[in-house]
C-alpha atoms as a PDB file:
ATOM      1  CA  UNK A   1       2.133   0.416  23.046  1.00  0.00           C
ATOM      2  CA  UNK A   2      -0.484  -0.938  20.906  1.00  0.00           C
ATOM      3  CA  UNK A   3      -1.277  -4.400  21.653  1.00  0.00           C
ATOM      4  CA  UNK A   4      -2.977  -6.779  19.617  1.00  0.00           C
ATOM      5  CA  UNK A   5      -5.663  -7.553  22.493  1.00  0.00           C
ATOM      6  CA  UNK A   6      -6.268  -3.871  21.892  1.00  0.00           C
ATOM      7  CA  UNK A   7      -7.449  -3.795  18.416  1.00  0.00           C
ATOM      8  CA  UNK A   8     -10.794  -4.341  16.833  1.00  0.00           C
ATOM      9  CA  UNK A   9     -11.508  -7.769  15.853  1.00  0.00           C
ATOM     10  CA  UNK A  10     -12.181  -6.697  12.296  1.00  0.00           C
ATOM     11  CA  UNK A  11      -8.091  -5.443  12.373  1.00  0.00           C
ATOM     12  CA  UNK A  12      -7.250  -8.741  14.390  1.00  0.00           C
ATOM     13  CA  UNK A  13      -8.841 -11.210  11.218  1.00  0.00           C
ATOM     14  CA  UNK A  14      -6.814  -8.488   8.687  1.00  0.00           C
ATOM     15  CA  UNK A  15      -3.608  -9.347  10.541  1.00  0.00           C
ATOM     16  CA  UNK A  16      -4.315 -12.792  11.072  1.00  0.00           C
ATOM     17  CA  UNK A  17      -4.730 -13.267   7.359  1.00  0.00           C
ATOM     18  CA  UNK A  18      -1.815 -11.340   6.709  1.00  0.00           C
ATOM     19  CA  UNK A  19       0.380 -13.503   9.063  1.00  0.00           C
ATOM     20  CA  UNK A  20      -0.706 -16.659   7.280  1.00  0.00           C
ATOM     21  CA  UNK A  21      -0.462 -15.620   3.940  1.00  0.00           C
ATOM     22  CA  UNK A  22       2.899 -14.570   5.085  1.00  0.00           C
ATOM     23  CA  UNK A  23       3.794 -17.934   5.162  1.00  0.00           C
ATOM     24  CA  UNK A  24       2.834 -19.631   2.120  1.00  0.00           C
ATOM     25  CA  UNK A  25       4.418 -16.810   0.291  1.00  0.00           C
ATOM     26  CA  UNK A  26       7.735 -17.323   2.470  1.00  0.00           C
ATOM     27  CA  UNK A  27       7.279 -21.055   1.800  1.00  0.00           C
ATOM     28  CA  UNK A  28       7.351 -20.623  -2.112  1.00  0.00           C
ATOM     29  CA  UNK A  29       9.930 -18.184  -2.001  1.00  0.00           C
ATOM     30  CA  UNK A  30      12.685 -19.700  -3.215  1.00  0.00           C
ATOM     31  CA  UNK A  31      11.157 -20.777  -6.514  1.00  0.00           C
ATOM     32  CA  UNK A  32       9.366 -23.930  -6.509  1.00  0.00           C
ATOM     33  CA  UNK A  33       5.682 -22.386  -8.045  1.00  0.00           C
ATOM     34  CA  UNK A  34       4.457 -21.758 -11.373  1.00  0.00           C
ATOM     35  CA  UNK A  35       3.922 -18.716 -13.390  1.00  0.00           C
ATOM     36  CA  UNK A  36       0.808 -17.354 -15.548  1.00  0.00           C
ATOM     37  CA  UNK A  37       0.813 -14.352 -17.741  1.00  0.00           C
ATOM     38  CA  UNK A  38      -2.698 -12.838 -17.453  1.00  0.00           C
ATOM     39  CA  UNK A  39      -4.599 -10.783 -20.140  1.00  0.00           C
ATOM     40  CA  UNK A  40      -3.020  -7.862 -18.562  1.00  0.00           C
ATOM     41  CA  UNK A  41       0.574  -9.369 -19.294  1.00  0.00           C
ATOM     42  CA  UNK A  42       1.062  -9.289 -15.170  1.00  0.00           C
ATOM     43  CA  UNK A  43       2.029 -12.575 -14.186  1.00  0.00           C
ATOM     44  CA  UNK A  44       0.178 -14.603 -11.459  1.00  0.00           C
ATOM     45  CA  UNK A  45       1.678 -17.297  -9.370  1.00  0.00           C
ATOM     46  CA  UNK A  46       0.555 -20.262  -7.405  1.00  0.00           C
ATOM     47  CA  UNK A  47       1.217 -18.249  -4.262  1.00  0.00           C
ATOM     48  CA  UNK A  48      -0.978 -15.284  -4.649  1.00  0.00           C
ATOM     49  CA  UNK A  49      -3.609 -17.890  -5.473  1.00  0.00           C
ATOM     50  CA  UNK A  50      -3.242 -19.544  -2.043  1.00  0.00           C
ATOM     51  CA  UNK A  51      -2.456 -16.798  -0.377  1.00  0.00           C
ATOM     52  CA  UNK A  52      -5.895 -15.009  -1.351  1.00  0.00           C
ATOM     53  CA  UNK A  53      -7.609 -18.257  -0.822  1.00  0.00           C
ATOM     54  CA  UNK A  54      -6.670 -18.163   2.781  1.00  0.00           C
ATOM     55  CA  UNK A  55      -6.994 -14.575   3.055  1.00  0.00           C
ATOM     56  CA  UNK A  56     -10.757 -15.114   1.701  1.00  0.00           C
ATOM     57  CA  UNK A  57     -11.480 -18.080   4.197  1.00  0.00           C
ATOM     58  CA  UNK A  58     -10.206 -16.393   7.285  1.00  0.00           C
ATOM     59  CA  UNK A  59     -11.791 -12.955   6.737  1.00  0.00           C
ATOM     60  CA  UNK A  60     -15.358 -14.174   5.112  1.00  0.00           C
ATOM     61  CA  UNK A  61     -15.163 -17.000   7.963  1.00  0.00           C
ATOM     62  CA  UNK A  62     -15.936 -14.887  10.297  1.00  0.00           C
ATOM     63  CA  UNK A  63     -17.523 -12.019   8.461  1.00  0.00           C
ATOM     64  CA  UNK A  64     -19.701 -13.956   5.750  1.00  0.00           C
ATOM     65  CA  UNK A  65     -21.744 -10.554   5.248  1.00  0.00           C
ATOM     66  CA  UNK A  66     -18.819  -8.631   3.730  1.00  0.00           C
ATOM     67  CA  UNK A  67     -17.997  -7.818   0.463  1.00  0.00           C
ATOM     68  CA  UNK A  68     -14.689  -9.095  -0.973  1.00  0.00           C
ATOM     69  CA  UNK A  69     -12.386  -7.538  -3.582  1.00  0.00           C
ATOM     70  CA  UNK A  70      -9.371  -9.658  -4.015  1.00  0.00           C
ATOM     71  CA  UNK A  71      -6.794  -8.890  -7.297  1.00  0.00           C
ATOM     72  CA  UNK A  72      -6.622 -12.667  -8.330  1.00  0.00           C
ATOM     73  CA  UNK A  73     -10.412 -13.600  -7.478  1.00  0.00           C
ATOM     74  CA  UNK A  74     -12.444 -10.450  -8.132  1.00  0.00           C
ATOM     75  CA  UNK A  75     -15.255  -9.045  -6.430  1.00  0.00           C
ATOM     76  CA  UNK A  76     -17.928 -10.222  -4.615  1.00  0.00           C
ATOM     77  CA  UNK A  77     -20.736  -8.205  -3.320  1.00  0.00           C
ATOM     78  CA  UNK A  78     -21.462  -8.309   0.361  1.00  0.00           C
ATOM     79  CA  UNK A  79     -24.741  -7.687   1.495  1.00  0.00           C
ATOM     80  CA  UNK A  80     -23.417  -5.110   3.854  1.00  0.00           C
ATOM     81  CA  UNK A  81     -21.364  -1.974   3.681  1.00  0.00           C
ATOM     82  CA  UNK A  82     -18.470  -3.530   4.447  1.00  0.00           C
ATOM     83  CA  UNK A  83     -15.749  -4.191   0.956  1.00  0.00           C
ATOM     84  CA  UNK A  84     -11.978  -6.094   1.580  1.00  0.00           C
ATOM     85  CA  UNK A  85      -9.316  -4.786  -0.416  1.00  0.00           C
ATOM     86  CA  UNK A  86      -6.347  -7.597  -0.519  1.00  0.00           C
ATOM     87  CA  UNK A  87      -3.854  -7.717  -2.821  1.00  0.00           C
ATOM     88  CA  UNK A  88      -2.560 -11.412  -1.289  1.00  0.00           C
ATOM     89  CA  UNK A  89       1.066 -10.492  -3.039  1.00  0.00           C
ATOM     90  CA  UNK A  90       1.725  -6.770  -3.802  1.00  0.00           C
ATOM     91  CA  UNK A  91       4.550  -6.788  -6.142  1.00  0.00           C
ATOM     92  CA  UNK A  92       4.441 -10.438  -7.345  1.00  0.00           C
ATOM     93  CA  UNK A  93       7.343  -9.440  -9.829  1.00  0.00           C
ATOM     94  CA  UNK A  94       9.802  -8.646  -7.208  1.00  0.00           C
ATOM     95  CA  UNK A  95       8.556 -12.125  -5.993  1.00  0.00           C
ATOM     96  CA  UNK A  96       9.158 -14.429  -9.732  1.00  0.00           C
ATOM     97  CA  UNK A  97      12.732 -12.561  -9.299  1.00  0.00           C
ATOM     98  CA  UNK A  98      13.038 -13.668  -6.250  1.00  0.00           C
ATOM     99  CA  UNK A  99      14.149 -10.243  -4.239  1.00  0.00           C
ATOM    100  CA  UNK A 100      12.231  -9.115  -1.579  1.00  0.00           C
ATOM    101  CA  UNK A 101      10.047  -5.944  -1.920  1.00  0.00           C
ATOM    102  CA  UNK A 102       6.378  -7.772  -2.157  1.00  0.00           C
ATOM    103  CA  UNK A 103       4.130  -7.712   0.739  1.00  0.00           C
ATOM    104  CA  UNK A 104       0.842  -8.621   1.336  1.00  0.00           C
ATOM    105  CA  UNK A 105      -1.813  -5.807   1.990  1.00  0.00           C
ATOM    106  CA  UNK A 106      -5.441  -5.748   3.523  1.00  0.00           C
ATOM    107  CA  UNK A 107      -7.575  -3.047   4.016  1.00  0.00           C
ATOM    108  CA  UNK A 108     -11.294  -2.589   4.953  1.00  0.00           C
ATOM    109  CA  UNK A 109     -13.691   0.132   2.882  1.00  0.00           C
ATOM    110  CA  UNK A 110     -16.751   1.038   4.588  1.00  0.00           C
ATOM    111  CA  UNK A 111     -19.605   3.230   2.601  1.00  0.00           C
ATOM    112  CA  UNK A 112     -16.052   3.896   0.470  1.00  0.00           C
ATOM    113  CA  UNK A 113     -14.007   5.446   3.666  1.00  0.00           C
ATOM    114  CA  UNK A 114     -10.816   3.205   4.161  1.00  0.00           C
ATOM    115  CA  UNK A 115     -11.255   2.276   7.940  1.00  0.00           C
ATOM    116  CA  UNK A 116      -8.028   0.048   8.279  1.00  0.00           C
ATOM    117  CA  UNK A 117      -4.924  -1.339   6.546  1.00  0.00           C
ATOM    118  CA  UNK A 118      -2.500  -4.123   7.495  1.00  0.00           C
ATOM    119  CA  UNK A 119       0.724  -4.156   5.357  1.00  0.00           C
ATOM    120  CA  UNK A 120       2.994  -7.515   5.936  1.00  0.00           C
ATOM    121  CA  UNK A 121       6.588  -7.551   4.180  1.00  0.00           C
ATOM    122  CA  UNK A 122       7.209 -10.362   4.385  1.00  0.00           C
ATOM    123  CA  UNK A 123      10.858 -11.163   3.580  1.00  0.00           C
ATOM    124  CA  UNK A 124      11.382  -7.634   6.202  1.00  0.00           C
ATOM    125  CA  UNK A 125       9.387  -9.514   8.943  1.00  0.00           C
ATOM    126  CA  UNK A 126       7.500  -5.982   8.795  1.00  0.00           C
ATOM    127  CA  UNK A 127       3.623  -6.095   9.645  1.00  0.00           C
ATOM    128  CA  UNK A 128       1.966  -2.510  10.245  1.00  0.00           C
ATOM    129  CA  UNK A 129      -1.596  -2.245  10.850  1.00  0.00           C
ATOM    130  CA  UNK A 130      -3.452   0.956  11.521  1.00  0.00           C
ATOM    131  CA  UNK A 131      -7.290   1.924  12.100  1.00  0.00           C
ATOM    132  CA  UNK A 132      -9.266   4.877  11.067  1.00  0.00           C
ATOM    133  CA  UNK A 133      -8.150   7.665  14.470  1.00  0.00           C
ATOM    134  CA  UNK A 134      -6.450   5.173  15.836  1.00  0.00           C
ATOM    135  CA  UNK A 135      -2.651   5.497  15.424  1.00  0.00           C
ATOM    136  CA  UNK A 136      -0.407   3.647  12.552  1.00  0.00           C
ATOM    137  CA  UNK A 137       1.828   0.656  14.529  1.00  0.00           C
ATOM    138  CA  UNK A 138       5.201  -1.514  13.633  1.00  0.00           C
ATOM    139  CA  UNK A 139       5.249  -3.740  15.873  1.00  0.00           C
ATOM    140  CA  UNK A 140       3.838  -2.302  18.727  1.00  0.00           C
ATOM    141  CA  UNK A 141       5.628   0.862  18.505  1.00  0.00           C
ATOM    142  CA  UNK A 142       3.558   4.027  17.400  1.00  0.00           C
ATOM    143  CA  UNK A 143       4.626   5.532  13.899  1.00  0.00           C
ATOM    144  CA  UNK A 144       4.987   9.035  12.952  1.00  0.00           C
ATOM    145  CA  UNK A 145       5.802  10.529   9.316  1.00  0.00           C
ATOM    146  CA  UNK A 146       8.784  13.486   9.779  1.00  0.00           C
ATOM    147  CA  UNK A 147       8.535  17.503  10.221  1.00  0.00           C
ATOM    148  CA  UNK A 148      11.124  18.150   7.508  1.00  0.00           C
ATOM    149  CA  UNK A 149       8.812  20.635   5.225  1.00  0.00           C
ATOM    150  CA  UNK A 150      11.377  22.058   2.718  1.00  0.00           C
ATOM    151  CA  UNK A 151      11.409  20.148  -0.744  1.00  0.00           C
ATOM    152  CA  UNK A 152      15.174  20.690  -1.138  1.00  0.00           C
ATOM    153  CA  UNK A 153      15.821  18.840   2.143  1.00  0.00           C
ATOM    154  CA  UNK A 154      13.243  15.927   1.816  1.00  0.00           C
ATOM    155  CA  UNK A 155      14.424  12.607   1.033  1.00  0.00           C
ATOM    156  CA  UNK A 156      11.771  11.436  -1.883  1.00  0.00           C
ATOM    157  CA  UNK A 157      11.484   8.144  -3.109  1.00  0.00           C
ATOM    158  CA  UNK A 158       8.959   7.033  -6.507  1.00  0.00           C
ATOM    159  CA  UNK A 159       7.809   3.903  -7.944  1.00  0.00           C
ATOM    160  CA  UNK A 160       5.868   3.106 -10.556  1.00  0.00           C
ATOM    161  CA  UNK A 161       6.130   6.413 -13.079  1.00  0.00           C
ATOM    162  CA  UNK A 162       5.614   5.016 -16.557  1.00  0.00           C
ATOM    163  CA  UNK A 163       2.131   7.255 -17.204  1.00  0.00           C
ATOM    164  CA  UNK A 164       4.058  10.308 -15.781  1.00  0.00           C
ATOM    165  CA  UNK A 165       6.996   9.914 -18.266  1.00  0.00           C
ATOM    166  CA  UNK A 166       4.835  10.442 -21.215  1.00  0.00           C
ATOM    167  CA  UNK A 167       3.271  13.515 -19.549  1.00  0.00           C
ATOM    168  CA  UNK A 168       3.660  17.207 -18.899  1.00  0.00           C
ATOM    169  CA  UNK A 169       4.362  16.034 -15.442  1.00  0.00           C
ATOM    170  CA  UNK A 170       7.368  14.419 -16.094  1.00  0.00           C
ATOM    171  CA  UNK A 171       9.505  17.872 -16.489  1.00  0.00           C
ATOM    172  CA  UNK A 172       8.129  18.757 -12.754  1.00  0.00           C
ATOM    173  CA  UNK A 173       9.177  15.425 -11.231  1.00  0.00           C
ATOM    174  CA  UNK A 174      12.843  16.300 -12.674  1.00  0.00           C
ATOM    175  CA  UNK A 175      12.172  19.391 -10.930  1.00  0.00           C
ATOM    176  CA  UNK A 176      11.975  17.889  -7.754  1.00  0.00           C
ATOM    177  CA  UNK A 177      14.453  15.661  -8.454  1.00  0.00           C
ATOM    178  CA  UNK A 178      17.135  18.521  -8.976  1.00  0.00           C
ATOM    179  CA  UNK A 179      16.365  19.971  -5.643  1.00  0.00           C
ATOM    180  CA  UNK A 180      15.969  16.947  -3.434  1.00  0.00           C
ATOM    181  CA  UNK A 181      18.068  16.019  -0.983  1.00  0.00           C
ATOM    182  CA  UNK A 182      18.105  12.235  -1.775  1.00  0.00           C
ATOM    183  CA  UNK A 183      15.821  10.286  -4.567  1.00  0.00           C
ATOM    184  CA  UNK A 184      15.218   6.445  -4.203  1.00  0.00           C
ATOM    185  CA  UNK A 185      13.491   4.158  -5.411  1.00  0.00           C
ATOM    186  CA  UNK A 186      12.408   1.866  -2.896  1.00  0.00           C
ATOM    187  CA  UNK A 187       9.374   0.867  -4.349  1.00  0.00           C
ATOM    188  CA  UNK A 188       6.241  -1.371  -3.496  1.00  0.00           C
ATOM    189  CA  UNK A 189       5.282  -1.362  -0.275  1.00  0.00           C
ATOM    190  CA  UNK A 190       8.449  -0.503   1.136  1.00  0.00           C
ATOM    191  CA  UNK A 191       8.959   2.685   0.283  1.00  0.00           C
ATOM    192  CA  UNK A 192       5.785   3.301   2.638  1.00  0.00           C
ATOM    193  CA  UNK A 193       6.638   1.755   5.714  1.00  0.00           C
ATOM    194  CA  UNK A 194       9.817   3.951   5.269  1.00  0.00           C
ATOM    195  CA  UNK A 195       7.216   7.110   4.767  1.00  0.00           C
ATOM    196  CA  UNK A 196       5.156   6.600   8.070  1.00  0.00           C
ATOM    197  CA  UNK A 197       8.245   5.524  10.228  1.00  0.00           C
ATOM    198  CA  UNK A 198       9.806   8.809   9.293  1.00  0.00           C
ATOM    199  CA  UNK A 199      12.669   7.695   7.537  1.00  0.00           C
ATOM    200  CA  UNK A 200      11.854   8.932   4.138  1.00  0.00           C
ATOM    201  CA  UNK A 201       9.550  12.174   3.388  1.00  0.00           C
ATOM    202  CA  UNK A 202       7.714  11.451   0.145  1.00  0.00           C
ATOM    203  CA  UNK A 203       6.628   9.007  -2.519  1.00  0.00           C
ATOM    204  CA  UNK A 204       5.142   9.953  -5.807  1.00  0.00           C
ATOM    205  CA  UNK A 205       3.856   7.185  -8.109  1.00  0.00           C
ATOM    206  CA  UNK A 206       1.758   7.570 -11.012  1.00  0.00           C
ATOM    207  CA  UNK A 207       0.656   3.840 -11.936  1.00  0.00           C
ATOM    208  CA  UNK A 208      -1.258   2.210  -8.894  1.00  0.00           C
ATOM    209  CA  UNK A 209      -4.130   0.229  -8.888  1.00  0.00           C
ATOM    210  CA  UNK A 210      -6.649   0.959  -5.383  1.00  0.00           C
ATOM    211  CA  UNK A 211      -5.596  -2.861  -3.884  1.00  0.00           C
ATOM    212  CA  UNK A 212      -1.998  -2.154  -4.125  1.00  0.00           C
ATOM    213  CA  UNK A 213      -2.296   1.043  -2.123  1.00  0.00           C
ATOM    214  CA  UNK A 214      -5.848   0.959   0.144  1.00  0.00           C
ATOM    215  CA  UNK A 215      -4.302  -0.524   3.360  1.00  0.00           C
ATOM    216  CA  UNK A 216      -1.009   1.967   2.918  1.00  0.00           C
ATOM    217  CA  UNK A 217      -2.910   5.430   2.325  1.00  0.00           C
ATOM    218  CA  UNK A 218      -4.693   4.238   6.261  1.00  0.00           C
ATOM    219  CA  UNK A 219      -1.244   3.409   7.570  1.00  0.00           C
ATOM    220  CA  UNK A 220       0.317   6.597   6.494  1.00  0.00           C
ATOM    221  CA  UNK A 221      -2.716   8.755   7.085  1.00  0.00           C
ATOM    222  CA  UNK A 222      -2.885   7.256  10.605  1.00  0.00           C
ATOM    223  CA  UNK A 223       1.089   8.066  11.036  1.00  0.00           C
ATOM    224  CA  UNK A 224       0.053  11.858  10.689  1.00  0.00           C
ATOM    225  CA  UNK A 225       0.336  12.114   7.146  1.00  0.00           C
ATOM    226  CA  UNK A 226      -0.991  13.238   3.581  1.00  0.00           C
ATOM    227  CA  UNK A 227      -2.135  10.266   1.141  1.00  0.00           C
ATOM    228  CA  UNK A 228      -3.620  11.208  -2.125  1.00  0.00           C
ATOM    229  CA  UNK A 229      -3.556  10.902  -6.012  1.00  0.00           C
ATOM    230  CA  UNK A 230      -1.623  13.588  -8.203  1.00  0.00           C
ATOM    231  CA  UNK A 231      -4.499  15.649  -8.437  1.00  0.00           C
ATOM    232  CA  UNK A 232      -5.082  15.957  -4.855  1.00  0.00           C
ATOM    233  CA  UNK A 233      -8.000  13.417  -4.961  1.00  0.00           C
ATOM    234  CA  UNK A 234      -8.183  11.225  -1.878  1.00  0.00           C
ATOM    235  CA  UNK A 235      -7.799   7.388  -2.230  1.00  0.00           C
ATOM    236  CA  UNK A 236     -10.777   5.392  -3.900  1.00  0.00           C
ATOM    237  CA  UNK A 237     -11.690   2.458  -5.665  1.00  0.00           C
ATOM    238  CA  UNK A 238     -10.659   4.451  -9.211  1.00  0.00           C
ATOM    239  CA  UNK A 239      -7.048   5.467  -7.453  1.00  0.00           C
ATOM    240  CA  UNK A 240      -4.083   5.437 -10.069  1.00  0.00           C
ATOM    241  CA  UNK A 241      -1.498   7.870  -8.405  1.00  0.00           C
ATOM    242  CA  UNK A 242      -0.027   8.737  -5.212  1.00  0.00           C
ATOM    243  CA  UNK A 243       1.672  11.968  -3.497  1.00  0.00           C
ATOM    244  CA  UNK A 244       2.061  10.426  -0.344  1.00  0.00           C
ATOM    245  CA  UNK A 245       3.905  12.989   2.620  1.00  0.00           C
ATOM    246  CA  UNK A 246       3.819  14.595   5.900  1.00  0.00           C
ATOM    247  CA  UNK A 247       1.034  17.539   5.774  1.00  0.00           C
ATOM    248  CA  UNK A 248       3.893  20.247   4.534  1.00  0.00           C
ATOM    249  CA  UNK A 249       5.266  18.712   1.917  1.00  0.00           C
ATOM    250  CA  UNK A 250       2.228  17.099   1.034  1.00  0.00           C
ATOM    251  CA  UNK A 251       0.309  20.382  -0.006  1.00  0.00           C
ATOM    252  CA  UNK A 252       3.906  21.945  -1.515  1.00  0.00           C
ATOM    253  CA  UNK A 253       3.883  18.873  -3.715  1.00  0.00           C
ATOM    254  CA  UNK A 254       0.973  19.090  -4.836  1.00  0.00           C
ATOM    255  CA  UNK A 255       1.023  22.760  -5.795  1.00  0.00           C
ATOM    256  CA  UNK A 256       4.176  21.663  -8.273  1.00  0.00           C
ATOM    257  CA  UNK A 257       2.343  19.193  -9.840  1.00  0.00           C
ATOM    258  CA  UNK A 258      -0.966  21.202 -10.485  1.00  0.00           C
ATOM    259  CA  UNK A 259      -2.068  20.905 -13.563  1.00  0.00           C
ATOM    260  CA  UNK A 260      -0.691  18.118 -14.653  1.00  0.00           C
ATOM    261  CA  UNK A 261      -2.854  15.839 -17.302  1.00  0.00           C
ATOM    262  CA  UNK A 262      -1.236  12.451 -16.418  1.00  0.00           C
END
């Protein structure tokens, strides 16, 4: 069991942040906020304003030398080489609809290697945290991604997929989709938890940005997985797409969508 008193204190602040911003976004849950569109027609709410606020106050509290890169307040340079990725509500869609697959997600790039991720669903009273060798945890309990390595027996489940529908990659997803054994679409932040707990075998997204998945690609690396973009790339700042897998599947997947220009 991993305990909490066990962790670093850098993954203690991440899950501390988490935990709070858990609760203003539980508090305005129900409705009472208001919405902006922003210049890139996503909307933005008075939660993931205050949730990144305290996110930004608890973590640069106590770290004042880091860098910050938060998807409502931007970057800001640390003097260090150490760079917070928080997205303070992944999926704030889900959230204006009021159903509940948004989470809040925190991870920690060092000389750009992802060193640890906390991922908080909120509404699923889910928090997983995981550190670079250390082991991905729900919890307390240690996480492991399945053995199942044929593609016609894997459960797969996608998300976002509009830049792969206009591509040449969109034939080879309905390729796998024909074969598979099940095909959801859990989406957000879910569909990873489900990933490194072993109760799902793949996800395949092609329309990411780096904050929604930085603190995921540790968790499921960390619960003996494969996390990287379409092309085989692994996660960075520039990050659009995802094959995420146990190591089997992982490479097979990647193999069928070779090529592809999406």
């Amino acid at each position: 069991m991993n305990e909490k008193s066990d962790l670093s204190a850098k993954l203690r602040s991440a899950i501390k942040a988490a935990e709070r911003a858990a609760e203003i976004s539980r508090h305005y849950y129900d409705g009472n906020f208001s919405v902006v569109i922003k210049e890139d027609l996503t909307p933005v709410t008075q939660a993931d304003i205050e949730c990144e606020e305290v996110i930004r106050e608890i973590i640069l509290e106590q770290y004042p030398d880091d860098g910050f890169y938060g998807e409502e307040t931007g970057k800001t340079e640390g003097v260090g080489a150490d760079l917070w990725l928080v997205d303070p509500i992944d999926g704030t869609k889900a959230f204006v609809r009021q159903y509940p697959f948004f989470s809040t997600q925190i991870a920690l790039m060092r000389n750009y290697q992802l060193m640890l991720g906390v991922s908080c669903g909120t509404m699923f009273n889910e928090i997983i945290w995981a550190e670079l060798g250390k082991g991905a945890f729900l919890n307390g309990q240690r996480l492991a991604v399945s053995q199942i390595d044929d593609l016609s027996k894997a459960t797969y489940s996608t998300g976002n997929l509009k830049s792969l529908s206009v591509s040449d990659g969109w034939a080879r997803l309905g390729e796998i989709v024909s074969m598979s054994d099940r095909i959801r679409g859990y989406g957000d932040f879910y569909q990873y938890h489900l990933l490194a707990a072993g109760k799902i075998d793949a996800v395949i997204e092609s329309d990411v940005n780096i904050l929604d998945v930085a603190a995921l690609s540790v968790i499921v690396t960390e619960a003996g997985g494969v996390f990287t973009d379409l092309h085989g790339k692994l996660p960075s700042l520039q990050t659009s797409s995802v094959i995420a897998a146990n190591p089997s599947l992982h490479a097979k997947l990647l193999e069928h969508f070779k090529g592809i220009t999406v």
